[in-house]
Protein backbone atom coordinates (compact mmCIF):
# COMPACT_ATOMS: atom_id res chain seq x y z
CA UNK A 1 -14.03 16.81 76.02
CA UNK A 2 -13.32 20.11 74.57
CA UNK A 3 -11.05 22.97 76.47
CA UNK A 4 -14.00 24.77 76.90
CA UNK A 5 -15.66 22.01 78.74
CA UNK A 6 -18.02 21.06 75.55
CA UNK A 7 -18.61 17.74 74.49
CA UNK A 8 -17.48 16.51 71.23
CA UNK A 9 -19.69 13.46 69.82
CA UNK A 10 -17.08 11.10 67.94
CA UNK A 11 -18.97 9.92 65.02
CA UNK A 12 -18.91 6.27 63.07
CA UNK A 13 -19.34 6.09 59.77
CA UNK A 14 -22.27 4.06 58.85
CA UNK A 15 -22.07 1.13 55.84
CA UNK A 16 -25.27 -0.25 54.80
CA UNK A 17 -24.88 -4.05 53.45
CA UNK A 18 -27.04 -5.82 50.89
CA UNK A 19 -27.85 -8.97 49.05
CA UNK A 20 -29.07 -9.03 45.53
CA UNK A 21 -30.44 -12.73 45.79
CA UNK A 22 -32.51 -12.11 49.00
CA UNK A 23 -33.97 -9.72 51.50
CA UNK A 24 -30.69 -9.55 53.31
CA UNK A 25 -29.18 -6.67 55.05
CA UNK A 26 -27.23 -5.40 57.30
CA UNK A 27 -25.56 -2.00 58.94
CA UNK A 28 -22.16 -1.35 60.54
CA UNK A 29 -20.17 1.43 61.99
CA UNK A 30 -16.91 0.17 60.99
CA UNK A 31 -15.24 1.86 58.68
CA UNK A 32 -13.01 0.39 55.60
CA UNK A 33 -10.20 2.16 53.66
CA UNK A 34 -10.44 3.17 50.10
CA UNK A 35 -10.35 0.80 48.07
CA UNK A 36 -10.82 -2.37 50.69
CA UNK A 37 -12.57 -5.28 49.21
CA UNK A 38 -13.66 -6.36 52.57
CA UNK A 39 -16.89 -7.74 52.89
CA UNK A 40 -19.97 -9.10 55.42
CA UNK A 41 -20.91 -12.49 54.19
CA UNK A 42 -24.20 -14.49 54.98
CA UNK A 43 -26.14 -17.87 54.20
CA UNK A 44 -28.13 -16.63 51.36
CA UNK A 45 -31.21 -18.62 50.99
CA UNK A 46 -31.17 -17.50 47.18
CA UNK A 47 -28.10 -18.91 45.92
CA UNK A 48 -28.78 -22.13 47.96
CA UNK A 49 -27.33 -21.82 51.71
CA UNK A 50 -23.73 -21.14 50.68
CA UNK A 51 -21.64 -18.10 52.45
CA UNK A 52 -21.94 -14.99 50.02
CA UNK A 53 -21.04 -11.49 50.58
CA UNK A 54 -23.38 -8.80 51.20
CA UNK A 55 -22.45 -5.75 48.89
CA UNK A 56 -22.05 -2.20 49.80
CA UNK A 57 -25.88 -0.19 49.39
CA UNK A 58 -25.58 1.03 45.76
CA UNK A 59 -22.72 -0.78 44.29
CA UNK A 60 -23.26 -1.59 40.60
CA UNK A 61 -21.75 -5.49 40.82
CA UNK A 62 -22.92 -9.01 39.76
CA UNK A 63 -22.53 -11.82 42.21
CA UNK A 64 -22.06 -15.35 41.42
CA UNK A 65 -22.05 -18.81 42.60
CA UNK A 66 -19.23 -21.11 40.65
CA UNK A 67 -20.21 -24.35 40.81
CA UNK A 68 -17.62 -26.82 40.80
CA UNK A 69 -16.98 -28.82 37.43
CA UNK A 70 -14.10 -31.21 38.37
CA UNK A 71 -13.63 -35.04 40.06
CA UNK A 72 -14.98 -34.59 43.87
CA UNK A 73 -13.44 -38.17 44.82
CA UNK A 74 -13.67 -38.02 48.94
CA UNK A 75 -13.44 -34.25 49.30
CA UNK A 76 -15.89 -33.13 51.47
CA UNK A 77 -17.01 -29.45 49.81
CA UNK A 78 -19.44 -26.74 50.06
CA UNK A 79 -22.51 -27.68 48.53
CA UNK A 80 -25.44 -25.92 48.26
CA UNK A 81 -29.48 -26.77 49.05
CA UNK A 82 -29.49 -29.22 45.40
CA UNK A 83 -26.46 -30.68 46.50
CA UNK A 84 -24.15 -29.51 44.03
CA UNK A 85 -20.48 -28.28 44.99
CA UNK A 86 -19.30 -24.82 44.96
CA UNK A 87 -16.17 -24.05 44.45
CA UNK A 88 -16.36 -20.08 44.66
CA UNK A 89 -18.53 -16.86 44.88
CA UNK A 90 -17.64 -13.98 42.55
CA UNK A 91 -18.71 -10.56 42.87
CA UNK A 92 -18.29 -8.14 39.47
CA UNK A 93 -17.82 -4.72 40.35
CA UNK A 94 -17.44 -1.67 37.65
CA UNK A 95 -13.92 -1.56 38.67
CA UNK A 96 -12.70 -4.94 38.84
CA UNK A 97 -14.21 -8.16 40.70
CA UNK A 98 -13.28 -10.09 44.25
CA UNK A 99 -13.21 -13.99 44.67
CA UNK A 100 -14.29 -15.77 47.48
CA UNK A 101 -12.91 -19.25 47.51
CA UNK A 102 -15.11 -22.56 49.34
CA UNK A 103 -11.65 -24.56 49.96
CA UNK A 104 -13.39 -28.17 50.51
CA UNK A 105 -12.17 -30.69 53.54
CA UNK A 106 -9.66 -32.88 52.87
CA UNK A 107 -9.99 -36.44 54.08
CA UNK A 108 -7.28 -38.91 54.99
CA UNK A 109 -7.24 -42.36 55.90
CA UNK A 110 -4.40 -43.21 58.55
């Protein structure tokens, strides 16, 4: 409250979220620093199930699903609705990109 008794509203940025492989989206009032890379992620039923992140409303970026190329043996990884592995989600921005790695389980026999 004011010194003159008025009330001050304290106001929350808003950040609008959205998925260029589905209808995703989402809002939030909390805000990031310049330049954060920080990111909402989702199940996105267009690239397959797997965790991708939701890009700030009017970013220019690309994002992709990296499937994994190498020996599985008895890892236990991501995979995605066709069964194939994923290794990582990248997300091409103007201004550089972010990674998003899908470590898989390791398994041990004891």
């Amino acid at each position: 409250m004011a010194k003159n008794g008025a009330v001050v509203p304290i106001l929350q940025p808003e950040l609008r979220w959205v998925c260029q492989h589905c209808s995703c989206t989402r809002t939030t009032h909390t805000p990031l620093p310049p330049g954060s890379n920080v990111s909402e992620l989702h199940a996105c039923p267009g690239l397959g199930g797997i965790m991708v992140p939701l890009s700030p409303e009017g970013m220019k970026c690309k994002v992709v699903a990296n499937l994994r190329e190498d020996y599985i043996g008895r890892d236990l990884p991501q995979t995605n609705d066709r069964g194939q592995a994923v290794m990582s989600v990248t997300r091409e921005r103007e201004d550089g990109q972010d990674l998003w790695v899908l470590a898989p389980t390791a398994v041990i026999r004891l």
